[in-house]
PDB file of N, CA and C in Angstrom:
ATOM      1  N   UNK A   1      15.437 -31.322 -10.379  1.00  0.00           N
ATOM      2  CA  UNK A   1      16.015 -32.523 -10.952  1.00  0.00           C
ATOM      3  C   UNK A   1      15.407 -32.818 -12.313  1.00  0.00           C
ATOM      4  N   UNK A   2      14.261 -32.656 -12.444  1.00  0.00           N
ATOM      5  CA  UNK A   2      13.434 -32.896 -13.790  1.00  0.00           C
ATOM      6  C   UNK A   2      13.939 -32.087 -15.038  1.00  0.00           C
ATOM      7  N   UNK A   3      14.374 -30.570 -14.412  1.00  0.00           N
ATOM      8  CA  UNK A   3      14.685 -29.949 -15.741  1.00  0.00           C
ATOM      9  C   UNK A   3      16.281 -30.398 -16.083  1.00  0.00           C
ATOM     10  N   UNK A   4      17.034 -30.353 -14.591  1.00  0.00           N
ATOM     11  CA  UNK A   4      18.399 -30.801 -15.354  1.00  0.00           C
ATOM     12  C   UNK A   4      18.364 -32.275 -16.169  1.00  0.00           C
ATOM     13  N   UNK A   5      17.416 -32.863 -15.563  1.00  0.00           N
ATOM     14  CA  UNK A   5      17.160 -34.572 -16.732  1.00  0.00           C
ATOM     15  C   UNK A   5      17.260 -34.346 -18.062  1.00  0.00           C
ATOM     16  N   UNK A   6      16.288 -33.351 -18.382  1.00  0.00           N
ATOM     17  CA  UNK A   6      15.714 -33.038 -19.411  1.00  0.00           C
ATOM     18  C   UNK A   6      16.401 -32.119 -20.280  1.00  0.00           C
ATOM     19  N   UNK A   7      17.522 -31.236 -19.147  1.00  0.00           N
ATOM     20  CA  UNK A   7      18.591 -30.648 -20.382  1.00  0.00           C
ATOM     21  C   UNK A   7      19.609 -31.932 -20.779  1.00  0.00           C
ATOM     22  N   UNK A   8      19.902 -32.592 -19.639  1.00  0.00           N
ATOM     23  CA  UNK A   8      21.035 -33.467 -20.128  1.00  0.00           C
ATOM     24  C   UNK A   8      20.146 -34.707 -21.337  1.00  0.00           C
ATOM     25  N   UNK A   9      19.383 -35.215 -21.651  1.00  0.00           N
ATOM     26  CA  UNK A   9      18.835 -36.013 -22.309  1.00  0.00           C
ATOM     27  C   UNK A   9      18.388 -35.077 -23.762  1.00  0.00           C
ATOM     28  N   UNK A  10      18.356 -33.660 -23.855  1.00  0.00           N
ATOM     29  CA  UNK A  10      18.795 -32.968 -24.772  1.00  0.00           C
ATOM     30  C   UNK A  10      19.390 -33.026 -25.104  1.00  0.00           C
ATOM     31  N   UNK A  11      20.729 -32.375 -24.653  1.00  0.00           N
ATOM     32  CA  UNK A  11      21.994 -32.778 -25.221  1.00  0.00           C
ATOM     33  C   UNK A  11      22.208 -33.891 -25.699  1.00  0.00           C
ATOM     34  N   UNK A  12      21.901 -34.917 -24.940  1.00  0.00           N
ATOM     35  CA  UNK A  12      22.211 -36.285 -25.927  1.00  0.00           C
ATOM     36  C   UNK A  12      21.623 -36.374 -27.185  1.00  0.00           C
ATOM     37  N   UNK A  13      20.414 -35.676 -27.038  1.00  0.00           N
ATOM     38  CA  UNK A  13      20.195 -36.275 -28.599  1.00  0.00           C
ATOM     39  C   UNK A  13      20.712 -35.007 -29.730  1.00  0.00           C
ATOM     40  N   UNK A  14      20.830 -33.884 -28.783  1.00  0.00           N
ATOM     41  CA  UNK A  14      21.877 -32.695 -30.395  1.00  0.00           C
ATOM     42  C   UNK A  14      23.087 -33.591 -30.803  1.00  0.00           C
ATOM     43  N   UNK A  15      23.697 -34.027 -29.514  1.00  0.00           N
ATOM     44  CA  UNK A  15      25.338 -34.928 -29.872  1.00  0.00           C
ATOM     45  C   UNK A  15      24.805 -36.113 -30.978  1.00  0.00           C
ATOM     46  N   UNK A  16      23.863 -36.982 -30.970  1.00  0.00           N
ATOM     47  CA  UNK A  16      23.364 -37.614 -31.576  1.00  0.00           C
ATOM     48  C   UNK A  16      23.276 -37.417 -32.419  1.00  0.00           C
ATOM     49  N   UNK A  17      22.289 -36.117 -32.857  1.00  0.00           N
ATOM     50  CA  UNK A  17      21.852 -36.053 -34.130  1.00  0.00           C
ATOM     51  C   UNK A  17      22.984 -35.157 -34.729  1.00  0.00           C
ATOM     52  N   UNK A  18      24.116 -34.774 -34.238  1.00  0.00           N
ATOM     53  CA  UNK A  18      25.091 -34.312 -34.854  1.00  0.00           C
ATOM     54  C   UNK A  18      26.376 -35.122 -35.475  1.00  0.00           C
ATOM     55  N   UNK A  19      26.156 -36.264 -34.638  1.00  0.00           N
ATOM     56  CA  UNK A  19      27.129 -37.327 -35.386  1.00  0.00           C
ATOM     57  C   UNK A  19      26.454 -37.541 -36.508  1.00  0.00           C
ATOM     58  N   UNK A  20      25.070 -38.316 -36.427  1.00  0.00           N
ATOM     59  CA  UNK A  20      24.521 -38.857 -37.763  1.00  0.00           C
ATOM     60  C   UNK A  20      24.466 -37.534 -38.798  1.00  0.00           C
ATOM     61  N   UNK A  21      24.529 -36.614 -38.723  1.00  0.00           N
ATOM     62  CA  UNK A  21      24.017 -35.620 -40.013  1.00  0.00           C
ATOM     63  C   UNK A  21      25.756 -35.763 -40.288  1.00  0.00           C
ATOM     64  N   UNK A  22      26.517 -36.253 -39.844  1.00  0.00           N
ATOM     65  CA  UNK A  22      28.126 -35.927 -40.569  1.00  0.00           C
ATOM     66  C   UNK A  22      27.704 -37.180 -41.671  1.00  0.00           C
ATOM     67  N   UNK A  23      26.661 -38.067 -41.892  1.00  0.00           N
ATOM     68  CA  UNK A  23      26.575 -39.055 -42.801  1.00  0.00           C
ATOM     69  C   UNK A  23      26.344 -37.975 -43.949  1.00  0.00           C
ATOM     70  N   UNK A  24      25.723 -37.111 -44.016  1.00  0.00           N
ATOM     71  CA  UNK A  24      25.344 -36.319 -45.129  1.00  0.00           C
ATOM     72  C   UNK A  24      24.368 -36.742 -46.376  1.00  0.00           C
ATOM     73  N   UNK A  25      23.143 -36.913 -46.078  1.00  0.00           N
ATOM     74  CA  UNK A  25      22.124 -37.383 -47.067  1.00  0.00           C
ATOM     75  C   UNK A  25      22.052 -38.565 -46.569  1.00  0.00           C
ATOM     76  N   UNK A  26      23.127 -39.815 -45.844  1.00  0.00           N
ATOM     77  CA  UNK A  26      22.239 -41.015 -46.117  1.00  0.00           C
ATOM     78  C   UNK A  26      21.738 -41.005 -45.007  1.00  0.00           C
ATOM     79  N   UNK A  27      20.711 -42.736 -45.149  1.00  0.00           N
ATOM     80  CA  UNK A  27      19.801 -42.952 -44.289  1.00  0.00           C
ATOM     81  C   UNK A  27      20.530 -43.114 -42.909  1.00  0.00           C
ATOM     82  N   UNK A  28      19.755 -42.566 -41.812  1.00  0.00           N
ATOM     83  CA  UNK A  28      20.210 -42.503 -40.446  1.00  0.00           C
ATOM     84  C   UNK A  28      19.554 -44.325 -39.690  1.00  0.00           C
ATOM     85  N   UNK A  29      21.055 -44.289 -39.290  1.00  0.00           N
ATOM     86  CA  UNK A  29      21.651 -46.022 -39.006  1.00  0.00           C
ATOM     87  C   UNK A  29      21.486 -45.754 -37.178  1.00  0.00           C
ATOM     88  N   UNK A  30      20.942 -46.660 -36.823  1.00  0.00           N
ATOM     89  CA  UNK A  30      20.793 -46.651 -34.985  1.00  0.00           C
ATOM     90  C   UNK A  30      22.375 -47.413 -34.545  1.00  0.00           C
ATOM     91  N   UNK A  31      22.837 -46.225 -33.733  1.00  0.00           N
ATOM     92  CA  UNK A  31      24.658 -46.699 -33.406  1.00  0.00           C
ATOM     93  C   UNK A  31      24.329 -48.217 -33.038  1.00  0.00           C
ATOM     94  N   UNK A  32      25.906 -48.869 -33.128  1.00  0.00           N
ATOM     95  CA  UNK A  32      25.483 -50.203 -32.984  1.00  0.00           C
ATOM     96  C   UNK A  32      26.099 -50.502 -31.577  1.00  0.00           C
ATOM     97  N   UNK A  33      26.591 -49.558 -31.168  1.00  0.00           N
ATOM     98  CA  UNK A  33      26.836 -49.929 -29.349  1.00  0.00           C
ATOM     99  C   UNK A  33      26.632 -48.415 -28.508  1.00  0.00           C
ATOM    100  N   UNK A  34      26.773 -48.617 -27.590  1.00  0.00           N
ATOM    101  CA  UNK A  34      26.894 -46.881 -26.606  1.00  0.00           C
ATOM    102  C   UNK A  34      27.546 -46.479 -26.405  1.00  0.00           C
ATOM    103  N   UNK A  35      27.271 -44.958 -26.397  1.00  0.00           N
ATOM    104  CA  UNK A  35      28.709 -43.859 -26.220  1.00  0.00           C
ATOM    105  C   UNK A  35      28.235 -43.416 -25.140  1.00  0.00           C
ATOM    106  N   UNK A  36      29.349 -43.034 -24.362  1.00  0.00           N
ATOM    107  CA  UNK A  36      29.093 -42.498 -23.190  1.00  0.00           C
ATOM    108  C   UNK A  36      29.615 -41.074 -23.021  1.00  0.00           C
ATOM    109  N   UNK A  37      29.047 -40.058 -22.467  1.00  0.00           N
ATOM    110  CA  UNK A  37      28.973 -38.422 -22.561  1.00  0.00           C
ATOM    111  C   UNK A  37      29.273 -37.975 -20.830  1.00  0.00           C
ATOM    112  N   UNK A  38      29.999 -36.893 -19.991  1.00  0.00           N
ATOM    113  CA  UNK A  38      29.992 -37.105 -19.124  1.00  0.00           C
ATOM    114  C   UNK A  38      29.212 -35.116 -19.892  1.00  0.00           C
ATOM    115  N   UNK A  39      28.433 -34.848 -18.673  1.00  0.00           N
ATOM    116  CA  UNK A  39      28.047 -33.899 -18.656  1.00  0.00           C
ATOM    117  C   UNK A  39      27.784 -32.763 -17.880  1.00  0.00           C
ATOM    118  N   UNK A  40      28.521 -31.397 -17.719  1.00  0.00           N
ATOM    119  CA  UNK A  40      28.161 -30.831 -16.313  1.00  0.00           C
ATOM    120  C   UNK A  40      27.515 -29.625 -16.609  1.00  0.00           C
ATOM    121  N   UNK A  41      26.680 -29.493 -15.418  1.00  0.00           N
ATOM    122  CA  UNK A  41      25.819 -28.585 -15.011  1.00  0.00           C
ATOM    123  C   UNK A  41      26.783 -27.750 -14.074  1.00  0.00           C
ATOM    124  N   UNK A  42      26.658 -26.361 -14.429  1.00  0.00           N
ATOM    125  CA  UNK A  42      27.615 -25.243 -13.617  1.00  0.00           C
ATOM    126  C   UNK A  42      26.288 -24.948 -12.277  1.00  0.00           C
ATOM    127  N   UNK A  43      25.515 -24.450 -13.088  1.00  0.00           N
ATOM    128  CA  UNK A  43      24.270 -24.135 -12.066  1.00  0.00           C
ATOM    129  C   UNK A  43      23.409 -25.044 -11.231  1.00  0.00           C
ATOM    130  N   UNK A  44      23.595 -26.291 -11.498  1.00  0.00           N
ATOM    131  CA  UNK A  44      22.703 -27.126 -10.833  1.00  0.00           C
ATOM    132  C   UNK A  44      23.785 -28.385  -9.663  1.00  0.00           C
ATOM    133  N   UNK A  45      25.253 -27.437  -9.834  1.00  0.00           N
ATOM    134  CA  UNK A  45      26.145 -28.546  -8.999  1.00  0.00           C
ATOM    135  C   UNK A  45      25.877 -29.710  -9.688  1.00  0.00           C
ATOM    136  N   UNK A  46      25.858 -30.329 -10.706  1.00  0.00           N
ATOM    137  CA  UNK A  46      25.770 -31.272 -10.859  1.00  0.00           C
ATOM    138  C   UNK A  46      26.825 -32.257 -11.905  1.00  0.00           C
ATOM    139  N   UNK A  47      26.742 -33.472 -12.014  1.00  0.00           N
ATOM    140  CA  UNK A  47      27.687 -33.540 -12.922  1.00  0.00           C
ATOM    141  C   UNK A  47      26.558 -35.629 -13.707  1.00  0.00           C
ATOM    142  N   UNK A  48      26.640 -35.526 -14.614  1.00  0.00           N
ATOM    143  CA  UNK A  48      26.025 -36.709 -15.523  1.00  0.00           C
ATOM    144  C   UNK A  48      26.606 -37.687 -16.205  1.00  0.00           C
ATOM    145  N   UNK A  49      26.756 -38.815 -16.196  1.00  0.00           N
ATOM    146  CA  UNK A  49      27.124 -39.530 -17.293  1.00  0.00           C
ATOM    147  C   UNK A  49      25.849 -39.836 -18.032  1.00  0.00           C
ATOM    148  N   UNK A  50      26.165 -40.077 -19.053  1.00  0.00           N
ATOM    149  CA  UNK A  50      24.651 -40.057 -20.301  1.00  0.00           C
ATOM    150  C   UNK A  50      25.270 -40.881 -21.445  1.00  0.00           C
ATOM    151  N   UNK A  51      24.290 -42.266 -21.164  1.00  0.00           N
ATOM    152  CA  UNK A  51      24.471 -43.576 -21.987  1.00  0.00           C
ATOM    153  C   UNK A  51      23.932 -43.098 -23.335  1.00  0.00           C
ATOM    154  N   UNK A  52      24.072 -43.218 -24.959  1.00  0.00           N
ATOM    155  CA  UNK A  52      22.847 -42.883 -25.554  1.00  0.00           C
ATOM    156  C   UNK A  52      23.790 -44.039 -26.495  1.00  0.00           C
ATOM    157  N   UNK A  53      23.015 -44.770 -27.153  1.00  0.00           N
ATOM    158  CA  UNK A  53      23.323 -45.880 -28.184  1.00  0.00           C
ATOM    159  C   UNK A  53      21.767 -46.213 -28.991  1.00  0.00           C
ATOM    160  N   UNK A  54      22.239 -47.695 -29.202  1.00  0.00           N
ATOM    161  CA  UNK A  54      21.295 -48.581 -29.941  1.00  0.00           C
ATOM    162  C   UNK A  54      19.375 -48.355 -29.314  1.00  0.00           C
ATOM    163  N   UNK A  55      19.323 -48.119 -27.683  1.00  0.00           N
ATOM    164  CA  UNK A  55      18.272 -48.351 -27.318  1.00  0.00           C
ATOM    165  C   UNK A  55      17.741 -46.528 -26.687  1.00  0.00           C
ATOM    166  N   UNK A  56      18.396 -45.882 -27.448  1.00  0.00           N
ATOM    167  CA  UNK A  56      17.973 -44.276 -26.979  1.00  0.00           C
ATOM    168  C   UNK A  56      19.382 -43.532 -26.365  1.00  0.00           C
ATOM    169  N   UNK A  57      18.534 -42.780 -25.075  1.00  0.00           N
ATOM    170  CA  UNK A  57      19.603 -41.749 -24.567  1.00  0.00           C
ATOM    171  C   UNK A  57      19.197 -42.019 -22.829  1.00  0.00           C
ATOM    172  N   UNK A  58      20.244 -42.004 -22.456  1.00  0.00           N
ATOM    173  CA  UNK A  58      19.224 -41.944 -20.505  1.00  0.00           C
ATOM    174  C   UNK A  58      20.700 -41.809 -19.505  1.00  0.00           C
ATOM    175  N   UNK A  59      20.070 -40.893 -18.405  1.00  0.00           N
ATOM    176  CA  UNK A  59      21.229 -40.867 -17.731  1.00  0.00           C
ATOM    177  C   UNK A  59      21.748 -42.336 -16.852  1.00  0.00           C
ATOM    178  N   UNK A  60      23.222 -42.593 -17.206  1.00  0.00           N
ATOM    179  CA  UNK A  60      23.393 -43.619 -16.524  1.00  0.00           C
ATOM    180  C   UNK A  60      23.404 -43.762 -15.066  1.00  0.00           C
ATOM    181  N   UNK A  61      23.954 -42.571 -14.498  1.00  0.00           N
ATOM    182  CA  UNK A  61      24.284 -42.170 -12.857  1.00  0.00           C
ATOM    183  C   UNK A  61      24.785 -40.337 -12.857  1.00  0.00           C
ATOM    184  N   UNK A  62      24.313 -39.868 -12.013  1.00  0.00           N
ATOM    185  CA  UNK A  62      24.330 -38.247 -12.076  1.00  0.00           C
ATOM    186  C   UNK A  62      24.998 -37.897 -10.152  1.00  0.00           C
ATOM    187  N   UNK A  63      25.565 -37.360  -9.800  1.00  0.00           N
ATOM    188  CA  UNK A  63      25.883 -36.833  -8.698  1.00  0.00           C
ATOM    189  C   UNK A  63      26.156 -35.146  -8.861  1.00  0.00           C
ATOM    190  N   UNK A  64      26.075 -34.667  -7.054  1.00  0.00           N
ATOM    191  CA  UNK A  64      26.138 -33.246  -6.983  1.00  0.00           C
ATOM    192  C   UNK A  64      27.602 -33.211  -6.592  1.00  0.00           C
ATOM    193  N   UNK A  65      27.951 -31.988  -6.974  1.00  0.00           N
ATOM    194  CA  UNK A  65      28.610 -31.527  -6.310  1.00  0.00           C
ATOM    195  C   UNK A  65      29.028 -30.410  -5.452  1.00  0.00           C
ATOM    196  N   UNK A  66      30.006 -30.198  -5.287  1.00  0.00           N
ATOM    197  CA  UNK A  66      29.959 -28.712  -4.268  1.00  0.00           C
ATOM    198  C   UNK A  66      30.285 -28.794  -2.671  1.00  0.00           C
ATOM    199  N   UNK A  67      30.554 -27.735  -1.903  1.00  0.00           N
ATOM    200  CA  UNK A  67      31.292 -27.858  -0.510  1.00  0.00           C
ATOM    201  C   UNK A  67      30.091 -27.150   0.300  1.00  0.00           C
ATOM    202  N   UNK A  68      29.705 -26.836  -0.186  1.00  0.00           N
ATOM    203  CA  UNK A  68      28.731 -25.029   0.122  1.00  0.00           C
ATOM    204  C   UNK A  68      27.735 -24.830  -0.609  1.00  0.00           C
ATOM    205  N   UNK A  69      26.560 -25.598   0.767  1.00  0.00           N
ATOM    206  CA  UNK A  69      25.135 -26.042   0.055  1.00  0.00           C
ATOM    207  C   UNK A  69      24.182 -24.272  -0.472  1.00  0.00           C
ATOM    208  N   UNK A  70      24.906 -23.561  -0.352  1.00  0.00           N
ATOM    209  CA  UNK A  70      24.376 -21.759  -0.245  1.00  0.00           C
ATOM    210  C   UNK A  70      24.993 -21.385  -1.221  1.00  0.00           C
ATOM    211  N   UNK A  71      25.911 -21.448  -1.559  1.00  0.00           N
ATOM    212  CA  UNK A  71      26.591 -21.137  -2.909  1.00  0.00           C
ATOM    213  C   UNK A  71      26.928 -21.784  -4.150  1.00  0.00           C
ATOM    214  N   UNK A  72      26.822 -21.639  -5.552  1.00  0.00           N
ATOM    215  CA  UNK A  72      26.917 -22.373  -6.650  1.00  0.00           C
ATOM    216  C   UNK A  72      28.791 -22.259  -6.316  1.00  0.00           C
ATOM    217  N   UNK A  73      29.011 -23.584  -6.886  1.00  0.00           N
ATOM    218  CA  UNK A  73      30.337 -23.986  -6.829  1.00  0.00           C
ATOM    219  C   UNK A  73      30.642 -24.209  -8.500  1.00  0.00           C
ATOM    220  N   UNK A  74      29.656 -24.406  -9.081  1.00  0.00           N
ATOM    221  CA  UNK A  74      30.301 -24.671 -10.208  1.00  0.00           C
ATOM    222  C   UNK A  74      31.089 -25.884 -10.893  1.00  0.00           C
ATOM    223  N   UNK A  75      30.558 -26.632 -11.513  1.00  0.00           N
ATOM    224  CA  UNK A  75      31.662 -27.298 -12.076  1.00  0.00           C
ATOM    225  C   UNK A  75      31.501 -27.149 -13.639  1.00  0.00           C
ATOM    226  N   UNK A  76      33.088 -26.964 -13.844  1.00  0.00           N
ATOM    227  CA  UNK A  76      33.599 -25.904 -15.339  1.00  0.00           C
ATOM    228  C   UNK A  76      34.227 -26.990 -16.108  1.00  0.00           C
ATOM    229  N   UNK A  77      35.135 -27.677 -15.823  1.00  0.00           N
ATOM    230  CA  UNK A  77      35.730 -28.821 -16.987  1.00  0.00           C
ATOM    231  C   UNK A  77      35.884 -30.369 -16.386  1.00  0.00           C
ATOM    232  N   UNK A  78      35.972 -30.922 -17.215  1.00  0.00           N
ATOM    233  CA  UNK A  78      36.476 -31.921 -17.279  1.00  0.00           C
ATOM    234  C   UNK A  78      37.654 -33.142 -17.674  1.00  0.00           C
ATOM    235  N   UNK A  79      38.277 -34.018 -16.933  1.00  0.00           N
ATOM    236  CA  UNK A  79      39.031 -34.873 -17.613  1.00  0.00           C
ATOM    237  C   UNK A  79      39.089 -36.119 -17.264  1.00  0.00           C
ATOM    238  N   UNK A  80      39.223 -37.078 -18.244  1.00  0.00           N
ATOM    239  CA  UNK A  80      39.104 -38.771 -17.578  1.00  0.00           C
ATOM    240  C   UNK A  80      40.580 -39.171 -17.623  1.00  0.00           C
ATOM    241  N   UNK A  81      41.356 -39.802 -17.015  1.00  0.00           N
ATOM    242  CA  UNK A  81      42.207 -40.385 -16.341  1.00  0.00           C
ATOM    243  C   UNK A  81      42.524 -41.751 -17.658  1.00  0.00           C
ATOM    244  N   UNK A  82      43.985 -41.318 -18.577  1.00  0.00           N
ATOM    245  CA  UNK A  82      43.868 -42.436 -19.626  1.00  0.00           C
ATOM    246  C   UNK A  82      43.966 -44.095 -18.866  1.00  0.00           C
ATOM    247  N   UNK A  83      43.657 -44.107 -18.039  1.00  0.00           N
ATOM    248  CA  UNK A  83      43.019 -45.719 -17.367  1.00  0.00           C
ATOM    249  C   UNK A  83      41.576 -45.731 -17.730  1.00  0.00           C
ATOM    250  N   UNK A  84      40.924 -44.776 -17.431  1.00  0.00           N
ATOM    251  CA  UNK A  84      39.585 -44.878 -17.373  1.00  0.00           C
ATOM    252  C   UNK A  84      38.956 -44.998 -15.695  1.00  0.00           C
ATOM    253  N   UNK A  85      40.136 -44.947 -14.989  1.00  0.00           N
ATOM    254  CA  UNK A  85      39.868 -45.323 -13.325  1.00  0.00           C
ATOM    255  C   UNK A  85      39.158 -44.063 -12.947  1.00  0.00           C
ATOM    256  N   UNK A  86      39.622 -42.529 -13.313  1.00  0.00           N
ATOM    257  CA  UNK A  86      38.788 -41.851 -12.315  1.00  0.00           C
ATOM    258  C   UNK A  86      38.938 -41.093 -13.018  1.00  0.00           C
ATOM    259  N   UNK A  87      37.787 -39.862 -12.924  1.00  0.00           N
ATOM    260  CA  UNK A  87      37.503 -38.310 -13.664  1.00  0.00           C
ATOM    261  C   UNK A  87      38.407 -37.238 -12.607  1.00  0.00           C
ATOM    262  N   UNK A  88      38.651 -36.144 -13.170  1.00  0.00           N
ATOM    263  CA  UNK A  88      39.070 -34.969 -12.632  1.00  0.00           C
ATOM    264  C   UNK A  88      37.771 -33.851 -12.924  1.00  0.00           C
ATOM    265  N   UNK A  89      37.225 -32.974 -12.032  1.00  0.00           N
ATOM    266  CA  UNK A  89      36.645 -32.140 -12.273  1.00  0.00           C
ATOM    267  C   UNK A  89      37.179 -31.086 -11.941  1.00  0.00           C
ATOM    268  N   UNK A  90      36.971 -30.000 -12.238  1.00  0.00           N
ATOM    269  CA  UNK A  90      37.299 -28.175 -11.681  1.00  0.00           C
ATOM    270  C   UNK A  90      35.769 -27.753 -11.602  1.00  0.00           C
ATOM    271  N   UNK A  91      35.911 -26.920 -10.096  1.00  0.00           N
ATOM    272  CA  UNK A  91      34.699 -26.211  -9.556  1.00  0.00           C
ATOM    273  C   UNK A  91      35.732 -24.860  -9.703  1.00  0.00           C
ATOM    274  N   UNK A  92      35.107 -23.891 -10.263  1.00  0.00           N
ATOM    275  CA  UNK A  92      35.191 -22.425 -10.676  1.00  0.00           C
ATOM    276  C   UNK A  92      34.781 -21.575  -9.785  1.00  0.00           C
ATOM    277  N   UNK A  93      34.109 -21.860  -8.898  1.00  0.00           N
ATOM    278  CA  UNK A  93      33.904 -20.938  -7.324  1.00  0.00           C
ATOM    279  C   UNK A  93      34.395 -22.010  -6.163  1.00  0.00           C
ATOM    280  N   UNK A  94      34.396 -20.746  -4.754  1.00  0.00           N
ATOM    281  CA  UNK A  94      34.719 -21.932  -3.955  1.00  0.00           C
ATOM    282  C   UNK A  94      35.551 -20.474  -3.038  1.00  0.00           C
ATOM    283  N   UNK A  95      36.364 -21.065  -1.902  1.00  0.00           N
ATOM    284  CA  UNK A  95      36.461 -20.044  -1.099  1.00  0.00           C
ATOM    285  C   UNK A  95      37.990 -20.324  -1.130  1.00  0.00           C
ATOM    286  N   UNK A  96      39.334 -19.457  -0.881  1.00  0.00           N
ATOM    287  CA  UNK A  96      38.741 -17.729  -1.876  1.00  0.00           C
ATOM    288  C   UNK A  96      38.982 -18.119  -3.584  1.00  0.00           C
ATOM    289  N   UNK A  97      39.821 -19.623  -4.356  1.00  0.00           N
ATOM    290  CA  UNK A  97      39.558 -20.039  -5.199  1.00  0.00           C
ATOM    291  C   UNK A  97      38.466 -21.169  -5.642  1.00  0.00           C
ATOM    292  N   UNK A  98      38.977 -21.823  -6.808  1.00  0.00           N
ATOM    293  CA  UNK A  98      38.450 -22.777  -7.298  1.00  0.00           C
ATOM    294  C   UNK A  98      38.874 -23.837  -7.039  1.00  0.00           C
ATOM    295  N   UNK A  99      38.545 -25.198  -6.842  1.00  0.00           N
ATOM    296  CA  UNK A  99      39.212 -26.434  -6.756  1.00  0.00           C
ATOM    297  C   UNK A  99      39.273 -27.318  -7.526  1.00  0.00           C
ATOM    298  N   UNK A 100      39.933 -28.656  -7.569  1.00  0.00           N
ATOM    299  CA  UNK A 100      40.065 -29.764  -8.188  1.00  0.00           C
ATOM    300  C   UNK A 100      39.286 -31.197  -7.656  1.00  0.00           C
ATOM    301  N   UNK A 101      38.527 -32.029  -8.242  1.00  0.00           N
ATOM    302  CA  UNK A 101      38.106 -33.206  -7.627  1.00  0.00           C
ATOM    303  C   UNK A 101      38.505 -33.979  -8.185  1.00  0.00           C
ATOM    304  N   UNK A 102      38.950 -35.004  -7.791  1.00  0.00           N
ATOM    305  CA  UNK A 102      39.262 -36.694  -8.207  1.00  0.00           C
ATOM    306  C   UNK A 102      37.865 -37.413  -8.017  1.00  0.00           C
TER     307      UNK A 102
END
């Protein structure tokens, strides 16, 4: 759990520091509200949302996933639902395909 923390709180700050360098030379401004990042781990079953704004980067809530505590299931993409009500995920293994989650 510590290292996937620690990749996903990475990432937040490359996404971070990749918005601000699109300023190009000027001084780097602390966002003035939070963006929210959903993030998945193929290898660790896992899947992240990751707050990062005005007061840093931190995961907001993280869950596993998967059917088949013996096998990596994978989760490969993502999509949010234009309500905002619910995510779609795809797991890329799985028996004898891949599946869909709501």
């Amino acid at each position: 759990m510590i290292r996937f923390a620690s990749a996903v709180c990475l990432l937040a700050l490359f996404v971070g520091s990749a918005l601000s360098a699109s300023g190009q030379g000027k001084p780097e401004a602390k966002p003035d509200r939070d963006y929210l990042v959903y993030v998945l781990s193929e290898s660790a079953d896992r899947i992240a949302l990751v707050r990062f704004g005005p007061n840093g980067a931190r995961i907001d809530h993280d869950l596993q996933t998967g059917d088949m505590p013996v096998d990596i299931d994978g989760p490969h993409g993502i999509v949010v639902s234009p309500d905002k009500q619910f995510y779609y995920v795809s797991l890329g293994h799985g028996r004898p395909y891949g599946s869909v989650w709501k």
